[in-house]
Protein backbone atom coordinates (compact mmCIF):
# COMPACT_ATOMS: atom_id res chain seq x y z
CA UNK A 1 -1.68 16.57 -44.90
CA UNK A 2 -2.50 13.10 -45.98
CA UNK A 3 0.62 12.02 -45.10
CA UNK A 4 -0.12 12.61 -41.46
CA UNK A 5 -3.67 11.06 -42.06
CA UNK A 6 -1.79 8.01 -42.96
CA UNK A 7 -0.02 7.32 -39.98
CA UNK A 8 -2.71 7.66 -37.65
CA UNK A 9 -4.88 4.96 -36.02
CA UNK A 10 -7.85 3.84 -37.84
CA UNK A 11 -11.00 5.08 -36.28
CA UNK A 12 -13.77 3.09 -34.82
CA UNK A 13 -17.08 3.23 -35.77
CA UNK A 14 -18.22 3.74 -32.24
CA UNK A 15 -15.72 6.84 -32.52
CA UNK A 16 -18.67 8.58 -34.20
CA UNK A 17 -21.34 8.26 -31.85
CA UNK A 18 -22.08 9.94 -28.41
CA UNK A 19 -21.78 7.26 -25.42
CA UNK A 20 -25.11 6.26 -23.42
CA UNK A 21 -25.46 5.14 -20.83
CA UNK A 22 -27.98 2.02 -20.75
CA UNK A 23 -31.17 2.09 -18.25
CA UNK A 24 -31.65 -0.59 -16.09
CA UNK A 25 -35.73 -1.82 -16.98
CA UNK A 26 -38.49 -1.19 -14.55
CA UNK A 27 -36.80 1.98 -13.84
CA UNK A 28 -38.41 5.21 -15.36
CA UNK A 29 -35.77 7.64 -17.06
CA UNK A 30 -34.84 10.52 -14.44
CA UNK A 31 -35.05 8.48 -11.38
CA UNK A 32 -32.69 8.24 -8.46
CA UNK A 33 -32.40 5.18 -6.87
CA UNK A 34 -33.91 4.57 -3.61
CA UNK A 35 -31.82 3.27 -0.78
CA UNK A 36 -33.88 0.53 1.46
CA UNK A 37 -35.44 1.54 4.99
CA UNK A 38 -33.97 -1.07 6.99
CA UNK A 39 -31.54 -4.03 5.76
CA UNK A 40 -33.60 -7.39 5.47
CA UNK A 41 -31.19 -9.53 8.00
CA UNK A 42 -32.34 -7.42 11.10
CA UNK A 43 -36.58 -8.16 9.92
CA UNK A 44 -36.31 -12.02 10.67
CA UNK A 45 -33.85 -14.04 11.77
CA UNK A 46 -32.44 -16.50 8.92
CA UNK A 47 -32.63 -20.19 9.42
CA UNK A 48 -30.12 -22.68 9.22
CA UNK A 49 -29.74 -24.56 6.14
CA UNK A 50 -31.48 -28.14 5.10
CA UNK A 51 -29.88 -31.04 7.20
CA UNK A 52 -28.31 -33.00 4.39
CA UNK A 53 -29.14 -36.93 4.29
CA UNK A 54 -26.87 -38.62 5.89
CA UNK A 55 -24.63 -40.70 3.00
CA UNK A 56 -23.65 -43.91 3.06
CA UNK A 57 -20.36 -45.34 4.07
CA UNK A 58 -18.26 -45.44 0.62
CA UNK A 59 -17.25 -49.06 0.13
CA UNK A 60 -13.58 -50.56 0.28
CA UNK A 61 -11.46 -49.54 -2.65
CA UNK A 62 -10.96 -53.44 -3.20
CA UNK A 63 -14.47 -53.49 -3.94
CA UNK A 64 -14.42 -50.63 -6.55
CA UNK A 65 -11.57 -52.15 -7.85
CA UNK A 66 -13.73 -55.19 -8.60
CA UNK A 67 -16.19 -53.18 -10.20
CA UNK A 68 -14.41 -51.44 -12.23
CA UNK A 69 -12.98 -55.15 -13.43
CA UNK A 70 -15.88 -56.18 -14.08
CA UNK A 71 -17.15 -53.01 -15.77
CA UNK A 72 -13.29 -53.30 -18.22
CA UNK A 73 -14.25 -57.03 -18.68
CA UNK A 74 -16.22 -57.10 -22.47
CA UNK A 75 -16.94 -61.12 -21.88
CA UNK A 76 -20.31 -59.99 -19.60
CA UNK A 77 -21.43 -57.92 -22.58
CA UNK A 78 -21.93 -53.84 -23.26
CA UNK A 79 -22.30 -52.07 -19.76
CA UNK A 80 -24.00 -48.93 -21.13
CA UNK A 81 -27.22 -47.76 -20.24
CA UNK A 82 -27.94 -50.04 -17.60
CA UNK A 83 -26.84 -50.64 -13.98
CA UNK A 84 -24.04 -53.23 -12.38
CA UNK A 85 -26.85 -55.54 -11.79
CA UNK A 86 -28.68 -55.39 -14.43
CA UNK A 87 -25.67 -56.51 -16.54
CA UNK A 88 -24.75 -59.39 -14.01
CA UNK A 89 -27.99 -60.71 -14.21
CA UNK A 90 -28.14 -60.53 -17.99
CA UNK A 91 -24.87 -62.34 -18.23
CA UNK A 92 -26.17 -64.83 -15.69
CA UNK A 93 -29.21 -65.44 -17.78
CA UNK A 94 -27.12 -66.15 -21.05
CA UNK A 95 -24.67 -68.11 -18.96
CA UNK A 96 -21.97 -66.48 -19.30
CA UNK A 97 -20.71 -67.02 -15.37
CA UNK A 98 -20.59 -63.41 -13.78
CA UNK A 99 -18.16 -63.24 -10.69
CA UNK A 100 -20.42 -63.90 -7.70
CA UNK A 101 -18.60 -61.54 -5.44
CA UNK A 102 -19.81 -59.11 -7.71
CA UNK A 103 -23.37 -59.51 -7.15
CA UNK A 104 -22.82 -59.91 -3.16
CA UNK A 105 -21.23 -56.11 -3.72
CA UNK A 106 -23.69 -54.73 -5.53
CA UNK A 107 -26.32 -56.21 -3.00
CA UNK A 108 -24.60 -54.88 -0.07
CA UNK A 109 -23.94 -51.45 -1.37
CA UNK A 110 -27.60 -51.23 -3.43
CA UNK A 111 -28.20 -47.34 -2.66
CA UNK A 112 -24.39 -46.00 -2.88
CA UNK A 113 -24.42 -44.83 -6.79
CA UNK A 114 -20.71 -45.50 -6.94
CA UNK A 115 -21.36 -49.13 -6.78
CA UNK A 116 -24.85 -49.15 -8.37
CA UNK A 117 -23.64 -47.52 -11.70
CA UNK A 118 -20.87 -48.59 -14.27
CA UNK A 119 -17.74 -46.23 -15.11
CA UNK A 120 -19.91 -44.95 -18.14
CA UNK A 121 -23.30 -44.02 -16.96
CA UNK A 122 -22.82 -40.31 -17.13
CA UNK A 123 -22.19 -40.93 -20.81
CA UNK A 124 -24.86 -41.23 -23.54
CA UNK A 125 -25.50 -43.46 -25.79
């Protein structure tokens, strides 16, 4: 007999107890639930979603290019933490001869985030 024992699958520990079933909360023990009177969508009409902002035009890939030269380009000092400008006027400042185009870009194209931040600005510090 305990040969045959043997050979059989373990046994769970959740073998030994009787299954429940789990109530939801709020709802007292016994309860049906209630179906709703009337479905919601007939009550009011919905409205139409939020008009999104209307987003800028993105900029010409030759300009991101740029950007992302100047952002690979460790002569203009670290880029993280602080915006495109921010670092070209810094190197300006020590005189270390930032591109001009660069600036003119990041003039132009002041509210497009794309331009605005550096390849790293999702990353912390």
């Amino acid at each position: 007999m305990a040969a045959i024992r043997a050979m059989e699958q373990p046994r769970l520990i959740t073998d030994s107890f009787p299954r429940r079933r789990r109530r939801r909360p709020g709802r007292a023990p016994g309860k049906a639930k209630v179906a709703p009177a009337a479905p919601r969508d007939r009550e009011r009409p919905r409205s139409p979603p939020p008009a999104e902002e209307p987003r800028a035009a993105p900029p010409d890939p030759a300009v991101l290019e740029m950007l992302r030269r100047f952002d690979l380009a460790g002569e203009y000092g670290p880029c993280t933490g602080i915006t495109r400008l921010q670092r070209w006027e810094r190197a300006q400042a020590l005189g270390l001869s930032p591109p001009g185009p660069v600036r003119d870009a990041l003039l132009a194209h002041g509210d497009n985030p794309d331009v605005t931040y550096s390849l790293w600005h999702e990353y912390e510090l």
